[in-house]
Protein backbone atom coordinates (compact mmCIF):
# COMPACT_ATOMS: atom_id res chain seq x y z
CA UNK A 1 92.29 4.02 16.70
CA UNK A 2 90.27 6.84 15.14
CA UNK A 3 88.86 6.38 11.64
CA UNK A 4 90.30 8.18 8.60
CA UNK A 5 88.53 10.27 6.18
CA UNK A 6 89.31 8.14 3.59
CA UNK A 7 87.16 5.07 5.56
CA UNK A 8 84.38 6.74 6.69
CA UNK A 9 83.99 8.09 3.01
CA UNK A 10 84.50 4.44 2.17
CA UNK A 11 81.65 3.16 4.82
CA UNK A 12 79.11 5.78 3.61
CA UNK A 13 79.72 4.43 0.28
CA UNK A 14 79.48 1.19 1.28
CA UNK A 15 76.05 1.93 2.80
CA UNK A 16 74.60 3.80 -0.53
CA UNK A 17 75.09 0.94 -2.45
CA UNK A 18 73.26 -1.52 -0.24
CA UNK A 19 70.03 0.83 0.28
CA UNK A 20 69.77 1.42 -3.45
CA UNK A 21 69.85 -2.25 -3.74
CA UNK A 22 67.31 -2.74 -1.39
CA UNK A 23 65.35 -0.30 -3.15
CA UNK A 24 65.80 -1.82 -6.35
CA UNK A 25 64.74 -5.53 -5.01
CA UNK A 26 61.66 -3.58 -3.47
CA UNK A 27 60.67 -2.15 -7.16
CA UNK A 28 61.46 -5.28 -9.01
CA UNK A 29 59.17 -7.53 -7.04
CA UNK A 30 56.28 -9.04 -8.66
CA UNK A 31 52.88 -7.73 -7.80
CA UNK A 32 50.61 -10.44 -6.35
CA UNK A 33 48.59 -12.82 -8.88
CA UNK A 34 45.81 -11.03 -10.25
CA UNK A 35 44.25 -14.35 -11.44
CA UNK A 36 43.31 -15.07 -15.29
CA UNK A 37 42.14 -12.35 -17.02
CA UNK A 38 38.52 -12.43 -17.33
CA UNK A 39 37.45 -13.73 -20.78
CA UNK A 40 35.86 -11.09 -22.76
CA UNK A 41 32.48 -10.19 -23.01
CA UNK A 42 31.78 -11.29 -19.59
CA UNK A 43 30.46 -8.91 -17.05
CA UNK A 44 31.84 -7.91 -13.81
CA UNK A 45 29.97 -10.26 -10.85
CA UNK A 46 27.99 -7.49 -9.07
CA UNK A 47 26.12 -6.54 -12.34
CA UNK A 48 25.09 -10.26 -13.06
CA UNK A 49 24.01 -10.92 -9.27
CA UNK A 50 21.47 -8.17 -9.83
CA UNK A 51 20.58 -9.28 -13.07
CA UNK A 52 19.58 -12.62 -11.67
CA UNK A 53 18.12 -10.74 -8.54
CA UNK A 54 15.28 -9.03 -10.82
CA UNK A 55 15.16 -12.45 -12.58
CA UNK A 56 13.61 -13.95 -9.62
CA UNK A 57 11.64 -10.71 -8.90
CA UNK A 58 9.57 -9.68 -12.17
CA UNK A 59 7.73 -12.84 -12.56
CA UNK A 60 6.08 -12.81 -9.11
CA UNK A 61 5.32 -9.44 -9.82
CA UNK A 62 4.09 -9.77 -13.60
CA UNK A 63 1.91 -12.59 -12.25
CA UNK A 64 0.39 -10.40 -9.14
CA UNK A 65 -0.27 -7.66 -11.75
CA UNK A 66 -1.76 -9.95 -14.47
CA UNK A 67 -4.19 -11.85 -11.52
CA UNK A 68 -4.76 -8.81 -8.99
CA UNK A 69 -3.93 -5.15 -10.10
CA UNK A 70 -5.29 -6.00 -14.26
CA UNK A 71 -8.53 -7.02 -13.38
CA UNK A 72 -9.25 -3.67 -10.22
CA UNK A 73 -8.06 -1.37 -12.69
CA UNK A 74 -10.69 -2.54 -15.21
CA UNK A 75 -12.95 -2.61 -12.19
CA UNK A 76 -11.75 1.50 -11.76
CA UNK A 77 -12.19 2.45 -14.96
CA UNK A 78 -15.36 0.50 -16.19
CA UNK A 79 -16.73 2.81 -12.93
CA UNK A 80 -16.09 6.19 -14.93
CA UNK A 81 -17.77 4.84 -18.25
CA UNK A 82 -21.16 5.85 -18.07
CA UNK A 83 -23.62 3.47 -20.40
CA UNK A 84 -23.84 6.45 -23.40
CA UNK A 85 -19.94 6.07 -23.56
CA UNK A 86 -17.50 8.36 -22.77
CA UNK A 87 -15.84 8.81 -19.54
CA UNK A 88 -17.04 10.80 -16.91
CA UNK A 89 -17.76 11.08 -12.97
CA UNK A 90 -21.60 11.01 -13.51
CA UNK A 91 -21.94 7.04 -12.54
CA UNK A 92 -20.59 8.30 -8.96
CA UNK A 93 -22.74 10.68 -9.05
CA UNK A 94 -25.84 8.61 -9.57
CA UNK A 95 -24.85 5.90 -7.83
CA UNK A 96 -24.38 8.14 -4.35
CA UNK A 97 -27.18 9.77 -4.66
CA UNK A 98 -29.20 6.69 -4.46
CA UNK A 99 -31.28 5.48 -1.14
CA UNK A 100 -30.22 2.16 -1.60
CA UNK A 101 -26.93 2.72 -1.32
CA UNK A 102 -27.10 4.93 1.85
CA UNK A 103 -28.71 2.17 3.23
CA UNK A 104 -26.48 -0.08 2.11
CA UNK A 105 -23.58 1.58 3.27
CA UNK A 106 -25.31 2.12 6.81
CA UNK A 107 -26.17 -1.40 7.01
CA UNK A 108 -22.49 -2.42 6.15
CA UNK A 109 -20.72 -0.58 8.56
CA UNK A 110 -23.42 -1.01 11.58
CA UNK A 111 -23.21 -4.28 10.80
CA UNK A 112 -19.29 -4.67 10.88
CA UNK A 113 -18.54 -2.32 13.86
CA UNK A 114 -21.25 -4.66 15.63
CA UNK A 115 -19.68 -7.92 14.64
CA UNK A 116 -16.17 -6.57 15.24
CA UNK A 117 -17.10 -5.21 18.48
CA UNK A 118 -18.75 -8.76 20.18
CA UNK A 119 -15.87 -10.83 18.41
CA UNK A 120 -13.30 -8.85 20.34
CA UNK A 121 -15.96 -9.40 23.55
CA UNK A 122 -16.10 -12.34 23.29
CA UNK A 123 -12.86 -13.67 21.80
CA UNK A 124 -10.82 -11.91 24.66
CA UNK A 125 -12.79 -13.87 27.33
CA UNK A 126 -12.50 -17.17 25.97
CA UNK A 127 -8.81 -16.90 25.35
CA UNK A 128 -8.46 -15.75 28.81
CA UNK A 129 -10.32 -18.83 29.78
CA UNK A 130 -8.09 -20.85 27.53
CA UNK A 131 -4.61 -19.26 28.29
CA UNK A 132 -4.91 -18.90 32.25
CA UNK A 133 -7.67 -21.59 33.34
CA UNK A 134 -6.77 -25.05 33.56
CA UNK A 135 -9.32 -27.57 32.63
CA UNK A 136 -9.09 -30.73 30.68
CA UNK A 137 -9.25 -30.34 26.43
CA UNK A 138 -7.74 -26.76 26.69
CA UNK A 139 -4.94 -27.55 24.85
CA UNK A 140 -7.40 -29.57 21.88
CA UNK A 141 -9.76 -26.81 22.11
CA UNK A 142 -6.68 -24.35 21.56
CA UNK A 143 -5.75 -26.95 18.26
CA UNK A 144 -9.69 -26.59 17.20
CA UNK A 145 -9.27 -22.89 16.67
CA UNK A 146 -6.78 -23.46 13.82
CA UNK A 147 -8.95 -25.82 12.09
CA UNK A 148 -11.89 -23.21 12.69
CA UNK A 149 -10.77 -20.58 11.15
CA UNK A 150 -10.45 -23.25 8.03
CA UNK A 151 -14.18 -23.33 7.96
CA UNK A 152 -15.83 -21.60 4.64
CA UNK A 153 -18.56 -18.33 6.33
CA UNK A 154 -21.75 -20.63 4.78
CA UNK A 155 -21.02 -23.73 6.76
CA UNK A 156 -21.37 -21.86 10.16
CA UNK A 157 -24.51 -20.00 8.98
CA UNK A 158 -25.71 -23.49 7.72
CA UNK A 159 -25.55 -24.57 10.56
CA UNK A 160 -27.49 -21.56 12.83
CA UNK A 161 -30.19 -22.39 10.22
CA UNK A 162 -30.62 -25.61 11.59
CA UNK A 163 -30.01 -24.45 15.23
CA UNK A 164 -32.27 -21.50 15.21
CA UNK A 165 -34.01 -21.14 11.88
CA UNK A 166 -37.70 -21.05 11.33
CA UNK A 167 -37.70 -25.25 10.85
CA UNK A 168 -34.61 -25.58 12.73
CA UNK A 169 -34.30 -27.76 16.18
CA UNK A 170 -34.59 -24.88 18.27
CA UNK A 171 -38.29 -24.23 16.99
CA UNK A 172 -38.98 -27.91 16.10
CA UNK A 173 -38.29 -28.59 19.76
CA UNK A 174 -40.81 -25.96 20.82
CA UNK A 175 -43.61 -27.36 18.23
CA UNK A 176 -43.56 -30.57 19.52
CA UNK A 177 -43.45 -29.72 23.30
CA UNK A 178 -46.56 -27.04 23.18
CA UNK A 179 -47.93 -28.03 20.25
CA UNK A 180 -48.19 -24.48 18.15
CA UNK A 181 -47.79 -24.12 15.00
CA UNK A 182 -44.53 -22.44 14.48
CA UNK A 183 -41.62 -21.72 16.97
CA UNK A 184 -40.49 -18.62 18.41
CA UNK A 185 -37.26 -17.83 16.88
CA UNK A 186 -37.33 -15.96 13.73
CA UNK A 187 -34.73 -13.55 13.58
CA UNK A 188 -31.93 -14.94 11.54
CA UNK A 189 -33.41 -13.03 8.52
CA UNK A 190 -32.89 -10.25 10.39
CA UNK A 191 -30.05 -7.66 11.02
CA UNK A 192 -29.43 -9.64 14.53
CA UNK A 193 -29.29 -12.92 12.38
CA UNK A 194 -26.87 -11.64 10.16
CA UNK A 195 -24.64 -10.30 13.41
CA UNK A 196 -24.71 -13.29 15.07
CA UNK A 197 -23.39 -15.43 12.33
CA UNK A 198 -21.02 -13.18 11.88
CA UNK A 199 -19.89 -12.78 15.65
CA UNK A 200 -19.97 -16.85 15.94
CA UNK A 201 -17.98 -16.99 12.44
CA UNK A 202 -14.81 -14.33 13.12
CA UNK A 203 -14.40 -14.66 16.98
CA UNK A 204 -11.79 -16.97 16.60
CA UNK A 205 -9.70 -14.74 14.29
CA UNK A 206 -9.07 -13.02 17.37
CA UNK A 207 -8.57 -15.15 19.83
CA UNK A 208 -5.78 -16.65 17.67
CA UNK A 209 -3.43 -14.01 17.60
CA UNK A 210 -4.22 -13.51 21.33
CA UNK A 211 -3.68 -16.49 22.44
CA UNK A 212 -0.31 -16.08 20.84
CA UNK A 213 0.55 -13.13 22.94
CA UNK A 214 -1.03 -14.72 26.06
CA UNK A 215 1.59 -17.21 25.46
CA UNK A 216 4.65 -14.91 25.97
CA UNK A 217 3.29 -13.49 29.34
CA UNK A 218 5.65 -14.10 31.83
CA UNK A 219 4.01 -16.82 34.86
CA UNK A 220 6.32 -14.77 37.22
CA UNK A 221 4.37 -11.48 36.53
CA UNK A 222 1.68 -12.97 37.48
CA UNK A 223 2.42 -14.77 40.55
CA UNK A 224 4.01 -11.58 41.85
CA UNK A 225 1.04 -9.99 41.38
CA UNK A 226 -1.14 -12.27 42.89
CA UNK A 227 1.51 -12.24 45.85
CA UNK A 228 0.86 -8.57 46.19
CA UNK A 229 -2.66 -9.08 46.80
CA UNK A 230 -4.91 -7.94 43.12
CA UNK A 231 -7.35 -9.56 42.14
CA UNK A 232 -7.83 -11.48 38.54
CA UNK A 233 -9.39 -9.08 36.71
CA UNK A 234 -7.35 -6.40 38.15
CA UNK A 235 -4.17 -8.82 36.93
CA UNK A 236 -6.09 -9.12 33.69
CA UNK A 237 -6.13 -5.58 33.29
CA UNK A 238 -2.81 -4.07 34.75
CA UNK A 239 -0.38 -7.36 33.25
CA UNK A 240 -2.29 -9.17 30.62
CA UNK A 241 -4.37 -6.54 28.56
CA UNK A 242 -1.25 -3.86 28.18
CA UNK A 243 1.01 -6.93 26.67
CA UNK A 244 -2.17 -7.82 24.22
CA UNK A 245 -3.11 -4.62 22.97
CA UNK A 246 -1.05 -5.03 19.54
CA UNK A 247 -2.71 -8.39 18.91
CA UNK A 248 -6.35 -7.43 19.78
CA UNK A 249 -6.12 -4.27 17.66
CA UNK A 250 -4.84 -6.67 15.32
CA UNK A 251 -7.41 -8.50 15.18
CA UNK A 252 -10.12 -6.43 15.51
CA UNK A 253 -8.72 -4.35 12.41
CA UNK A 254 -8.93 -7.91 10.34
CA UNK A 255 -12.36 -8.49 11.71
CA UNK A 256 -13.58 -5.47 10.73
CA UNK A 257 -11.86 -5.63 6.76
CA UNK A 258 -13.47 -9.12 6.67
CA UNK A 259 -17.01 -7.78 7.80
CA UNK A 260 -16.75 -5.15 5.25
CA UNK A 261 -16.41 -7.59 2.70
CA UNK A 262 -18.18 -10.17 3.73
CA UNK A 263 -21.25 -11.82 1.87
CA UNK A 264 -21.81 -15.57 1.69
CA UNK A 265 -23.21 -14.55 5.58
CA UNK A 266 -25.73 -12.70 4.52
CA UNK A 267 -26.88 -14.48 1.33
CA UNK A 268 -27.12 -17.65 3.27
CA UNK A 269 -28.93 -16.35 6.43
CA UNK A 270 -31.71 -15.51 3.18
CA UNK A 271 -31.82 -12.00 5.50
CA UNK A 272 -33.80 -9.83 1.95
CA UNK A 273 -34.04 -6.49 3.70
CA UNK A 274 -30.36 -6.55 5.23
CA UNK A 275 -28.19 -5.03 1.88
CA UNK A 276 -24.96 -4.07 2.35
CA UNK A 277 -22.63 -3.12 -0.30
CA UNK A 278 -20.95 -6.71 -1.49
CA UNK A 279 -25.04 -7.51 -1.63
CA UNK A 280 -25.70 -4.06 -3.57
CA UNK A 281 -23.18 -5.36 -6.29
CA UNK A 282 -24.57 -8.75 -6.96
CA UNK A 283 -27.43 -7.46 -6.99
CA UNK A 284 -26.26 -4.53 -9.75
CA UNK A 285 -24.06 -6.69 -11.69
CA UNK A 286 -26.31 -10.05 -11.49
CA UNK A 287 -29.80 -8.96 -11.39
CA UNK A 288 -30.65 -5.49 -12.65
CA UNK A 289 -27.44 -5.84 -15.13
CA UNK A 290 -25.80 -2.46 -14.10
CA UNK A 291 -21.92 -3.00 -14.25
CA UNK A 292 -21.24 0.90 -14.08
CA UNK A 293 -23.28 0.68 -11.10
CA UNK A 294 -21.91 -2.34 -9.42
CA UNK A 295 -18.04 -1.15 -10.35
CA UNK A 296 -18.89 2.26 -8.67
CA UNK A 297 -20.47 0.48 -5.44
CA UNK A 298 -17.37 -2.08 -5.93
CA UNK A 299 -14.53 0.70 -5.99
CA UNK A 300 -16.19 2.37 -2.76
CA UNK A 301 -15.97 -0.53 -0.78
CA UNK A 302 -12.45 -1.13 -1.73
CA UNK A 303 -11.51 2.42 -0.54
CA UNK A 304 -13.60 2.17 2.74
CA UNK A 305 -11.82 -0.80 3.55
CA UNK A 306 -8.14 0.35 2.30
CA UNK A 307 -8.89 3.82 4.72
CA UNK A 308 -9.48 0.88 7.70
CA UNK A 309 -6.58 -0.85 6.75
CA UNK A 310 -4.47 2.42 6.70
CA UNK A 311 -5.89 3.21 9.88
CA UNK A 312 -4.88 -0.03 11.57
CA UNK A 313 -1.53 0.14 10.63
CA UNK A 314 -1.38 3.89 12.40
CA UNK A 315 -2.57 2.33 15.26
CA UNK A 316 -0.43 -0.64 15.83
CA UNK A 317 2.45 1.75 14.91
CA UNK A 318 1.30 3.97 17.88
CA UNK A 319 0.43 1.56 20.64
CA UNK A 320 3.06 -1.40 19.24
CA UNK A 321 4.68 -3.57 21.88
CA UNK A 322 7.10 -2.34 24.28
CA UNK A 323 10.82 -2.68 23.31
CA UNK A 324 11.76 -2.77 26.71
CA UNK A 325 13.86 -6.17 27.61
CA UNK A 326 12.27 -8.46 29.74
CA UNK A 327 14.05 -10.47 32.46
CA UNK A 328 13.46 -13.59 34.29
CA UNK A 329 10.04 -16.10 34.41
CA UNK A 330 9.39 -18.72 32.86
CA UNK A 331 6.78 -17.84 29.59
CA UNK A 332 3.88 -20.34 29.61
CA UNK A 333 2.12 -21.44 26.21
CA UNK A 334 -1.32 -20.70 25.82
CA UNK A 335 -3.57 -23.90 27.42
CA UNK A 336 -0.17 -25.01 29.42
C-alpha cells in the first residue's frame, strides 16, 4: 500500500533524530590520553637531547684547543713580535731573506720529493710481491709491516749506522779483509744518507694501505686476464694499478707530510751540512736563541705542509675509486 504523507513526514523525522544523535555521541567522545601533564619547569625532550649532545662535544673540543690550537697560535703570533717589541711583519722579512733558509727549504723539499718518490718505488713492488706471489712467511712478513711502522725514525737510522756507518760492519768488514785503514762507505752524513734512511724508514707506510686495496682485487679479474693472453706487468698495469691509485696517492701524500716534518732522521744520521727547516728551528730556538726566528721558520713549514695536505685531498677527490658495482670473484687477502 502506498505511504501517507503523514508517515513519510514521520520517517524523515525519525531519521533526524538518530543522525543528530550520532553526531552528538561523535562530539562527546573523549579525546585520546594525552598522558600526565609534564611537571613544570621541565623542558620539552628535543631541547635537552641537544643540550646533552654539546655536553659530550665541548670538552673534546676545549681539550684539542687547550693541547693543539693554544700553543700554534702562540707559535703565530710570537712570529710577528720582532725582539724591540711591537708587532710587525719584519721577522718574515728577515728570516726569508736569509741563505740559510733557502737552503734549508731546498734541502727539505729535495729531500722529501726524493724519499717520497723511492718509497712509492719501492713500496709498490714489494706489495706486489707480497699480495700476488706466493712464497712461504708472506702472510708474517705482511703482520711485520704493522709492527714496522711502530718503530720510532732513530731506531732504523741506528741501525744503518751500524750497517753502513764509518765504524759500522759494512766498513769493519772491509778493514779486516784488505787491511786499510778505513772503509769505503761514508755517505750517511750525506744528503744520500739522510734519503736512504728515510726511504728504508716510510716505505712501509705505503705498502700498508696498498696492500689493503690489493686485497679487494677480484682473483677472477685476473685469471680472465691471464686467460686472454697479457702478460704480468701488463695485468699489473691495466687491473691492479687503476684499483690502487687512491691508496698510493694516499700514501705518497702521508709520506711526503711526514718527510716535511721529519727530524730525528737527520739529527741521528749526524749529516751537519744537510739543514732542512725542522733542523733550522732547533737550531734557532736551541742554539743561537732566536724564537722570532725559529716561530717564523716554524709557521712556514706548517703552511707548506697544510698546502700538501690540501692538495692531496684534491687529488684523491679527483681520481677516488670507482663507484661502479662490482660482480662476481672471489676477493683474495693480501699474502693469501
Amino acid at each position: 500500500m502506498p505511504r501517507t504523507d503523514t508517515a513519510v513526514m514521520a520517517d524523515r523525522a525519525d531519521r533526524a533524530d538518530v543522525a543528530g544523535v550520532a553526531d552528538t555521541a561523535a562530539r562527546t567522545v573523549p579525546d585520546p590520553d594525552p598522558g600526565p601533564p609534564a611537571p613544570p619547569g621541565r623542558r620539552p625532550a628535543g631541547r635537552g637531547r641537544g643540550r646533552s649532545k654539546a655536553g659530550w662535544v665541548l670538552p673534546p673540543v676545549a681539550a684539542l684547543g687547550l693541547v693543539f690550537l693554544y700553543p700554534l697560535a702562540l707559535v703565530v703570533w710570537q712570529s710577528f713580535t720582532p725582539e724591540d717589541g711591537g708587532h710587525s711583519t719584519a721577522p718574515y722579512a728577515a728570516v726569508l731573506a736569509e741563505a740559510s733558509f733557502r737552503d734549508a727549504l731546498a734541502n727539505t723539499v729535495l729531500i722529501a720529493v726524493g724519499a717520497t718518490a723511492g718509497a712509492l718505488a719501492l713500496g709498490l713492488v714489494l706489495a706486489l710481491v707480497i699480495a700476488f706471489v706466493p712464497f712461504p712467511g708472506g702472510r708474517a712478513l705482511s703482520r711485520f709491516i704493522d709492527i714496522f711502522l711502530a718503530f720510532p725514525s732513530f731506531l732504523i737510522t741506528l741501525a744503518l749506522l751500524f750497517l753502513y756507518g764509518t765504524v759500522g760492519m759494512a766498513n769493519g768488514l772491509w778493514t779486516d779483509v784488505t787491511g786499510a785503514a778505513s772503509g769505503p762507505l761514508d755517505f750517511l752524513r750525506t744528503p744520500w744518507g739522510v734519503l736512504l734512511a728515510e726511504i728504508t724508514y716510510f716505505t712501509p707506510f705505503v705498502m700498508r694501505p696498498l696492500l689493503a686495496a690489493f686485497s679487494q682485487v677480484e682473483t677472477g679479474q685476473l685469471e680472465a686476464a691471464a686467460a686472454l693472453g697479457a702478460r704480468p706487468w701488463r695485468i699489473v698495469r691495466k687491473v691492479i694499478l687503476p684499483e690502487a691509485l687512491p691508496s698510493l696517492a694516499a700514501g705518497g701524500a702521508l709520506v711526503l707530510v711526514l718527510c716535511l716534518n721529519e727530524f730525528g732522521i737527520v739529527l741521528f744520521t749526524g749529516a751537519k751540512d744537510v739543514v732542512t727547516l725542522p733542523m733550522l728551528v732547533y737550531t734557532k730556538a736551541i742554539l743561537d736563541g732566536d724564537y722570532t726566528g725559529a716561530c717564523v721558520v716554524a709557521v712556514v713549514n706548517i703552511a707548506l705542509s697544510v698546502a700538501l695536505y690540501a692538495l692531496y685531498r684534491t687529488v684523491v677527490a679527483r681520481t677516488g675509486p670507482r663507484s661502479a658495482s662490482r660482480t662476481g670473484g672471489v676477493r683474495r687477502r693480501a699474502g693469501a
